[in-house]
Each structure stands twice: as structure tokens, then as C-alpha cells.
N, C-alpha and C. Protein backbone atom coordinates (compact mmCIF):
# COMPACT_ATOMS: atom_id res chain seq x y z
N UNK A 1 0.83 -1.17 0.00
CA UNK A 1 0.00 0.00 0.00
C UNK A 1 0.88 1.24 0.00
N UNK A 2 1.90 1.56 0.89
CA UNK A 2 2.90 2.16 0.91
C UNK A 2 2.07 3.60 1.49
N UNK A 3 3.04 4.63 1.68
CA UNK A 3 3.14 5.68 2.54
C UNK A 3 1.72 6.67 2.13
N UNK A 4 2.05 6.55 0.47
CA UNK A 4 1.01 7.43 0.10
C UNK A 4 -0.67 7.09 0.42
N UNK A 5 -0.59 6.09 0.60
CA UNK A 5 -2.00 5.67 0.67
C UNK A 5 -2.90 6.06 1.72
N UNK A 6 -1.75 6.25 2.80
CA UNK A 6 -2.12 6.96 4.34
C UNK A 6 -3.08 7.82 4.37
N UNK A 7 -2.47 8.86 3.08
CA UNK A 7 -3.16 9.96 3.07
C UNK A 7 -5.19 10.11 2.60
N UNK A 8 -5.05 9.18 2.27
CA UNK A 8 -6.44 9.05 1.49
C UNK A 8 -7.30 8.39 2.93
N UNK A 9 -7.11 7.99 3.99
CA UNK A 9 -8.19 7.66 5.03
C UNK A 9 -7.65 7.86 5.92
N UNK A 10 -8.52 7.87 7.39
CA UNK A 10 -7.68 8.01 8.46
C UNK A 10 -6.95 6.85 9.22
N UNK A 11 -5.93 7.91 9.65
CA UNK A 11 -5.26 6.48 10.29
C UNK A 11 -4.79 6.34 12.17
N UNK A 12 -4.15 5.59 12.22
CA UNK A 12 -3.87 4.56 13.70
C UNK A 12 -2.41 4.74 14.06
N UNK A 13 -2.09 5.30 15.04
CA UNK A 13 -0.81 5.20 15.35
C UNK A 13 -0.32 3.71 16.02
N UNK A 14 0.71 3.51 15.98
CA UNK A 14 1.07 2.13 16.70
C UNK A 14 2.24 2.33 17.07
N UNK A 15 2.48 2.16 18.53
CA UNK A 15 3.57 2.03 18.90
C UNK A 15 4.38 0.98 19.40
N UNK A 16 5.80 0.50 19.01
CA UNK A 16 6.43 -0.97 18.58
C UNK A 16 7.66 -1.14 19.73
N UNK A 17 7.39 -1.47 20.42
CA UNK A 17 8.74 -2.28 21.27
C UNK A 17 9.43 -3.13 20.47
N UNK A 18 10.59 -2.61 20.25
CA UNK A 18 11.56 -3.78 19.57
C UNK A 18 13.24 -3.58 21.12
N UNK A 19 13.54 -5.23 20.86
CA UNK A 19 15.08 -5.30 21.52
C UNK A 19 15.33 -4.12 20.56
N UNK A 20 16.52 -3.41 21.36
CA UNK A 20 17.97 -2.37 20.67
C UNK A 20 18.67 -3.73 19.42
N UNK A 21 18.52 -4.50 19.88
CA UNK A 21 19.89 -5.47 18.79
C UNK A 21 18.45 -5.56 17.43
N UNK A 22 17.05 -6.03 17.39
CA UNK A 22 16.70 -6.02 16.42
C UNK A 22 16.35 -4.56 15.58
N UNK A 23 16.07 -3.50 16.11
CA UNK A 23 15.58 -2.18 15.87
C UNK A 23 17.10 -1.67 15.42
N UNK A 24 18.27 -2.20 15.48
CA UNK A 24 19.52 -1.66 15.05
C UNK A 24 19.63 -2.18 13.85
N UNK A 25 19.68 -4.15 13.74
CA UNK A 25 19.38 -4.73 12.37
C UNK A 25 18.55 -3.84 11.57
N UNK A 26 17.08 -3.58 12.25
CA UNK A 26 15.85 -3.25 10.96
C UNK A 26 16.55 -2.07 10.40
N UNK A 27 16.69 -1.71 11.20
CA UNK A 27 17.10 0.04 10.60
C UNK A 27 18.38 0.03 9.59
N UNK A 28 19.15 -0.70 9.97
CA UNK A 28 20.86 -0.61 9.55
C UNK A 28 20.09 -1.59 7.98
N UNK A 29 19.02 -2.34 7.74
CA UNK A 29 18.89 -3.33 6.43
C UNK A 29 17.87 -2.72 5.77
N UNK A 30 17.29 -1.32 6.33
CA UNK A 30 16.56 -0.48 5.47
C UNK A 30 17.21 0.35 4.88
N UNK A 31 18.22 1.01 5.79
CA UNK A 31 19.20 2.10 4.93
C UNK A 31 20.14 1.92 4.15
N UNK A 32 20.49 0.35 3.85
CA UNK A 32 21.46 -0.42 2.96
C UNK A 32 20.46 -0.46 1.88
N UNK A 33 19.13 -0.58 2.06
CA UNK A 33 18.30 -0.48 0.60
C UNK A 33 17.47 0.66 0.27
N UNK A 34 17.36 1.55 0.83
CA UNK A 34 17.47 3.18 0.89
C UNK A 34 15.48 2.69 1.06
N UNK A 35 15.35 2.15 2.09
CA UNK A 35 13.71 1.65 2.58
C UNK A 35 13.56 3.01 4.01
N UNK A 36 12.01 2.93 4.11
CA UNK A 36 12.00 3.53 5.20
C UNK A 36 11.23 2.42 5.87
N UNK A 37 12.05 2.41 7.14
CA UNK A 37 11.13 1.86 8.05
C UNK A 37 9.63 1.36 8.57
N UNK A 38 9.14 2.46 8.38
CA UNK A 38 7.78 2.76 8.84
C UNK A 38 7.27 1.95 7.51
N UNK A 39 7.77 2.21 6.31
CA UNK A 39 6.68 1.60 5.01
C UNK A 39 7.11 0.03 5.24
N UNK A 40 8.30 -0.12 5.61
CA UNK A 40 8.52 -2.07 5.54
C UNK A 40 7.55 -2.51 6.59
N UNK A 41 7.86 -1.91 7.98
CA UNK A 41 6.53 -2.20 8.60
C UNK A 41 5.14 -2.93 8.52
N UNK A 42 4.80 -1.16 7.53
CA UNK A 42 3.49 -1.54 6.98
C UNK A 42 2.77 -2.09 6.57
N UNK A 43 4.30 -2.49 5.12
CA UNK A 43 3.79 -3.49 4.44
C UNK A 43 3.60 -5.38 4.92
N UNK A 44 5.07 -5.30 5.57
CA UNK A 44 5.01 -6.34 6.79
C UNK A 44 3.29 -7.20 7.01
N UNK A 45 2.86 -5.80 7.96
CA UNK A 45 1.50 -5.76 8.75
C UNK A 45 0.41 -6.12 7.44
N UNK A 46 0.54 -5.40 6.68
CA UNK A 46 -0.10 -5.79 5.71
C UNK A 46 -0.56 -7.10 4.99
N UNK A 47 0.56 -7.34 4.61
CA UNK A 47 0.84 -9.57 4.54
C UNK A 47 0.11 -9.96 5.78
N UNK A 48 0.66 -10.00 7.04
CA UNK A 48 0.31 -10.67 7.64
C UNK A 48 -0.93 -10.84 8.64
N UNK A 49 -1.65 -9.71 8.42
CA UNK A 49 -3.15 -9.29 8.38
C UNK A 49 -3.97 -10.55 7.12
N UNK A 50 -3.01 -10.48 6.27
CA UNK A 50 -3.81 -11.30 4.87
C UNK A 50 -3.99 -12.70 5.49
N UNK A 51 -2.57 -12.71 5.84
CA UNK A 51 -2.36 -14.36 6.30
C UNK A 51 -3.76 -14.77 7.43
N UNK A 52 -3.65 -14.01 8.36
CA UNK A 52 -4.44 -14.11 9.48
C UNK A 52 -5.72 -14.17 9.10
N UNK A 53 -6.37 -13.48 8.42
CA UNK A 53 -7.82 -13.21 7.74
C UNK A 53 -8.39 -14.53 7.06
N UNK A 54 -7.02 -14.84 5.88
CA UNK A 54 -7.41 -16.45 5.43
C UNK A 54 -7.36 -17.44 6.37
N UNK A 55 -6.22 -17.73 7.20
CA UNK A 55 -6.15 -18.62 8.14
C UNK A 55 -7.88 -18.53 9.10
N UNK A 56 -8.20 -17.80 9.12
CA UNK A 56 -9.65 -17.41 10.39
C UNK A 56 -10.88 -17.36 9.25
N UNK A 57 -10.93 -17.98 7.62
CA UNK A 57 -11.69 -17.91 7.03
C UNK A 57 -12.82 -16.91 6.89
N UNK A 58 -11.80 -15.64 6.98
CA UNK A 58 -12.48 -14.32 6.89
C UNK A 58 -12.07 -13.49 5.20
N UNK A 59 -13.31 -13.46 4.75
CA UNK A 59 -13.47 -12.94 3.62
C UNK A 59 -12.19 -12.01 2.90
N UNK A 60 -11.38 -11.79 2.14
CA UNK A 60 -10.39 -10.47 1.79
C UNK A 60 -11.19 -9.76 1.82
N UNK A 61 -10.65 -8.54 2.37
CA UNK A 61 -11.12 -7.07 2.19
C UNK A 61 -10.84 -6.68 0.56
N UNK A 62 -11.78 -5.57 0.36
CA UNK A 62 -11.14 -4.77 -0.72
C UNK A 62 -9.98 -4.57 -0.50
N UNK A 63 -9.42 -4.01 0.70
CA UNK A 63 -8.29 -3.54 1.07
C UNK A 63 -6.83 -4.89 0.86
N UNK A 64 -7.14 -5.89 1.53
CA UNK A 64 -6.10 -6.68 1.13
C UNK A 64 -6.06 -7.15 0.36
N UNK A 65 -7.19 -7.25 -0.91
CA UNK A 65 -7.10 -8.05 -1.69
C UNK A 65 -6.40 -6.53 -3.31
N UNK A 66 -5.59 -4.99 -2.94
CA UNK A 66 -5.64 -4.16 -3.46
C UNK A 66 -3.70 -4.56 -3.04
N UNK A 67 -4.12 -4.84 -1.46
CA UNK A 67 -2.19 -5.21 -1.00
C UNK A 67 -1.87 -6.58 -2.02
N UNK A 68 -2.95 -7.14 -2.08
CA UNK A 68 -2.31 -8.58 -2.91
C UNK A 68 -1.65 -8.07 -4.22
N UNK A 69 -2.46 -7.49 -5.02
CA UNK A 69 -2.39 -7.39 -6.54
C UNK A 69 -1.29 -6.25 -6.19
N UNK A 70 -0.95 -5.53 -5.48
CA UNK A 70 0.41 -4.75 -5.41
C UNK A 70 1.62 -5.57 -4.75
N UNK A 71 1.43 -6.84 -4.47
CA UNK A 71 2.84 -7.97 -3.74
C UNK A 71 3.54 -7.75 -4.84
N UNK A 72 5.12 -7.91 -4.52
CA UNK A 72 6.26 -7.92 -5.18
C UNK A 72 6.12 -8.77 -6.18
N UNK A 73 7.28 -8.33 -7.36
CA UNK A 73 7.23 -9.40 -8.30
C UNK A 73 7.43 -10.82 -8.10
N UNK A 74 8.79 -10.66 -7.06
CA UNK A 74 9.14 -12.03 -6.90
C UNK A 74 7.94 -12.95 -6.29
N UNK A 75 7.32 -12.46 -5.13
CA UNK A 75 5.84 -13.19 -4.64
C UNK A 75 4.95 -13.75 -5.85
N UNK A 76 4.80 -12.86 -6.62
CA UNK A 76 4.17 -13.45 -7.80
C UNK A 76 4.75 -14.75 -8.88
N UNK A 77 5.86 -14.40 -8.69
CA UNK A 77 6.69 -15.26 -9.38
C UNK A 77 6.82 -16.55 -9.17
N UNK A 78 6.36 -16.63 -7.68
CA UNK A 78 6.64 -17.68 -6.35
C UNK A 78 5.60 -18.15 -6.35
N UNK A 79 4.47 -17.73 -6.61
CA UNK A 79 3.38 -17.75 -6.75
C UNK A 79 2.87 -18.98 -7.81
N UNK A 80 3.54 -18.30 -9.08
CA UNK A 80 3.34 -18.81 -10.24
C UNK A 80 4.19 -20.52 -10.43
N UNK A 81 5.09 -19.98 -9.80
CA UNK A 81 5.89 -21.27 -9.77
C UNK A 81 5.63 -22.14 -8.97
N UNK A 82 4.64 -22.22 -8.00
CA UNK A 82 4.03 -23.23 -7.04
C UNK A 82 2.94 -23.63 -7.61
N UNK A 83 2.27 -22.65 -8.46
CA UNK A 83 1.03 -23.04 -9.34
C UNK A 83 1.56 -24.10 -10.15
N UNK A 84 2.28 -24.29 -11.20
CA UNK A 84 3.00 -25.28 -12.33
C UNK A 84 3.46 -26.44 -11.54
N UNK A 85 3.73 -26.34 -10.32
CA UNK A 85 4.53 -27.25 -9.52
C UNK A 85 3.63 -28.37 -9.67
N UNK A 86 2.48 -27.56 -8.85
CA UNK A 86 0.90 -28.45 -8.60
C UNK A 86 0.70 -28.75 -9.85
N UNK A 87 0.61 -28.23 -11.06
CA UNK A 87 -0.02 -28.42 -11.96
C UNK A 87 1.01 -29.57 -12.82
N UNK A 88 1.68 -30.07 -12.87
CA UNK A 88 2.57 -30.58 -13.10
C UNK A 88 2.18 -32.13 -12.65
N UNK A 89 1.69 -31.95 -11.21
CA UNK A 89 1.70 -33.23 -9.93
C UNK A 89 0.70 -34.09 -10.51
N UNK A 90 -0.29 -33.14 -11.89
CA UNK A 90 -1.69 -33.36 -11.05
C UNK A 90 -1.70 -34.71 -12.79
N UNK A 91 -0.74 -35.24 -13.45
CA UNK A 91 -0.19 -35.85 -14.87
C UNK A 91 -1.80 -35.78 -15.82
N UNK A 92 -2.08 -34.89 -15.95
CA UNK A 92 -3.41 -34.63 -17.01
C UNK A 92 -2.85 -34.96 -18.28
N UNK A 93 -3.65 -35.37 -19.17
CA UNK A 93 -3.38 -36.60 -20.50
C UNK A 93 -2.87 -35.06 -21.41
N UNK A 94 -2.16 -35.19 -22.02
CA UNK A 94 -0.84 -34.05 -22.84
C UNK A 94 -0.93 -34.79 -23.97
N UNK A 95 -1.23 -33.93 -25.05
CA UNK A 95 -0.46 -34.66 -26.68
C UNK A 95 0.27 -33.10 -27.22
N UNK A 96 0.53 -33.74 -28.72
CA UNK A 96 1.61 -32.47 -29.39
C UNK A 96 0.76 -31.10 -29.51
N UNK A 97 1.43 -30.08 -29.58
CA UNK A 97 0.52 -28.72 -29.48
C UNK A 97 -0.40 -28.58 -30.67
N UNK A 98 0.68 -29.44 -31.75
CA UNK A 98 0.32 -29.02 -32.92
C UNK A 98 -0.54 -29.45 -32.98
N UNK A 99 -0.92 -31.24 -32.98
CA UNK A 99 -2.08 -31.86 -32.82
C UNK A 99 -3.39 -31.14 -32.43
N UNK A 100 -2.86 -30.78 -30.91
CA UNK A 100 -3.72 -30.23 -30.48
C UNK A 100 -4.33 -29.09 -30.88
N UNK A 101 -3.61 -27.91 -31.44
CA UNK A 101 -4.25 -27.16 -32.22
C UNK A 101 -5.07 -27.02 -33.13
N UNK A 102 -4.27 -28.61 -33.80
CA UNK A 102 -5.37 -28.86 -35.11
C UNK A 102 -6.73 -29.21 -34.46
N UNK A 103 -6.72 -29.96 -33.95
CA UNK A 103 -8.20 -30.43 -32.86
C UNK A 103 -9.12 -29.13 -32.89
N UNK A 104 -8.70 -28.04 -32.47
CA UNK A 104 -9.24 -27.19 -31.69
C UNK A 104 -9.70 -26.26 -33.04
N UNK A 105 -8.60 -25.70 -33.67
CA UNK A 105 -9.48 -25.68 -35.27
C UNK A 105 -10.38 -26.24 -35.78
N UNK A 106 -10.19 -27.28 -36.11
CA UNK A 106 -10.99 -28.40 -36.99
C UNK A 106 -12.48 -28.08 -35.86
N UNK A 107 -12.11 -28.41 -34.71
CA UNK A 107 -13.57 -28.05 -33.86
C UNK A 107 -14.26 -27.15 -34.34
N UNK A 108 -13.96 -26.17 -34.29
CA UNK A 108 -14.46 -24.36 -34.73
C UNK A 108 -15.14 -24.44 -36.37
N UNK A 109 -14.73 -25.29 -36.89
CA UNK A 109 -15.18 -25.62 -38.21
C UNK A 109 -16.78 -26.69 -38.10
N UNK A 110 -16.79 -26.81 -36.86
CA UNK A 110 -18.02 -27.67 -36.51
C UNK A 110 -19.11 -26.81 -36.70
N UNK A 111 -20.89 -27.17 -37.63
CA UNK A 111 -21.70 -26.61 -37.76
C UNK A 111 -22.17 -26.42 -35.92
């Protein structure tokens, strides 16, 4: 959702107890990727609001289901590649494309 989005509804302050040794990591592995804090957070909270919602068989919001379709590429990617995995598992009857194309033509030619 990121920072800008804030602006469009109201919002919730939250305040975060972290150990000094992890709040030194977060900070020191945001400014190595020029991140701000507060948005990794967010987005963090964000995911794992999703997670929680499905796990408790609670409907997506508009709202998380707006964080989904904005997840990183790689998530998607990860995504996609667990899809083929399954789809792969599942040995559905396969012939040549070409074949198959012709099939699917020749169909379309059906009165």
C-alpha cells in the first residue's frame, strides 16, 4: 500500500517495542536499501493481516485483496511457480501442441 495511501483515510498510530539489537538490524537493512522503516513495517502488517484473515476464514477485504495485486514481483513469481509445480503433480493426458491445435481448429469448423 505504501506511505502514500495513508493519506487518502484516516489512520492509527502504533507504537512498537523492539530489543535495541533487532531495531539496530531493521534500521541498519533499510538504509542499505534506501527503505523507510515505517513503510517495511506496513507493508510487513499488511501480509500478515492477509495471512491471518485467510487462516480465520475471513473474507479479503477490498483492502487486502488491493495489497495482494500490489505484492512484489518475486511473490508473484513464487506464486506462479508453485502453481505449475501443482499443476505438473496433477499428470493430465498431454499430446503435441500441434495436434492439439489442429483439434481445436478443426472443432471451430463444426456446424
Amino acid at each position: 500500500m505504501g506511505y502514500d495511501s495513508l493519506k487518502q483515510e484516516p489512520t492509527k498510530r502504533l507504537s512498537l517495542n523492539l530489543p535495541e539489537s533487532l531495531h539496530t538490524r531493521f534500521k541498519t537493512a533499510c538504509s542499505a536499501t534506501n527503505r523507510k522503516m515505517g513503510n517495511e513495517i506496513q507493508r510487513f502488517v499488511e501480509r500478515r493481516a492477509e495471512e491471518i484473515e485467510r487462516e480465520a476464514g475471513l473474507d479479503a477485504s477490498p483492502w487486502a485483496e488491493q495489497v495482494a495485486r500490489r505484492s512484489q514481483p518475486w511473490e508473484r513469481a513464487q506464486r506462479r511457480s508453485r502453481a505449475v509445480a501443482r499443476a505438473l503433480e496433477c499428470n493430465h493426458p498431454t499430446g503435441d501442441i500441434g495436434e492439439m491445435l489442429g483439434d481445436i481448429e478443426r472443432g471451430r469448423d463444426i456446424p
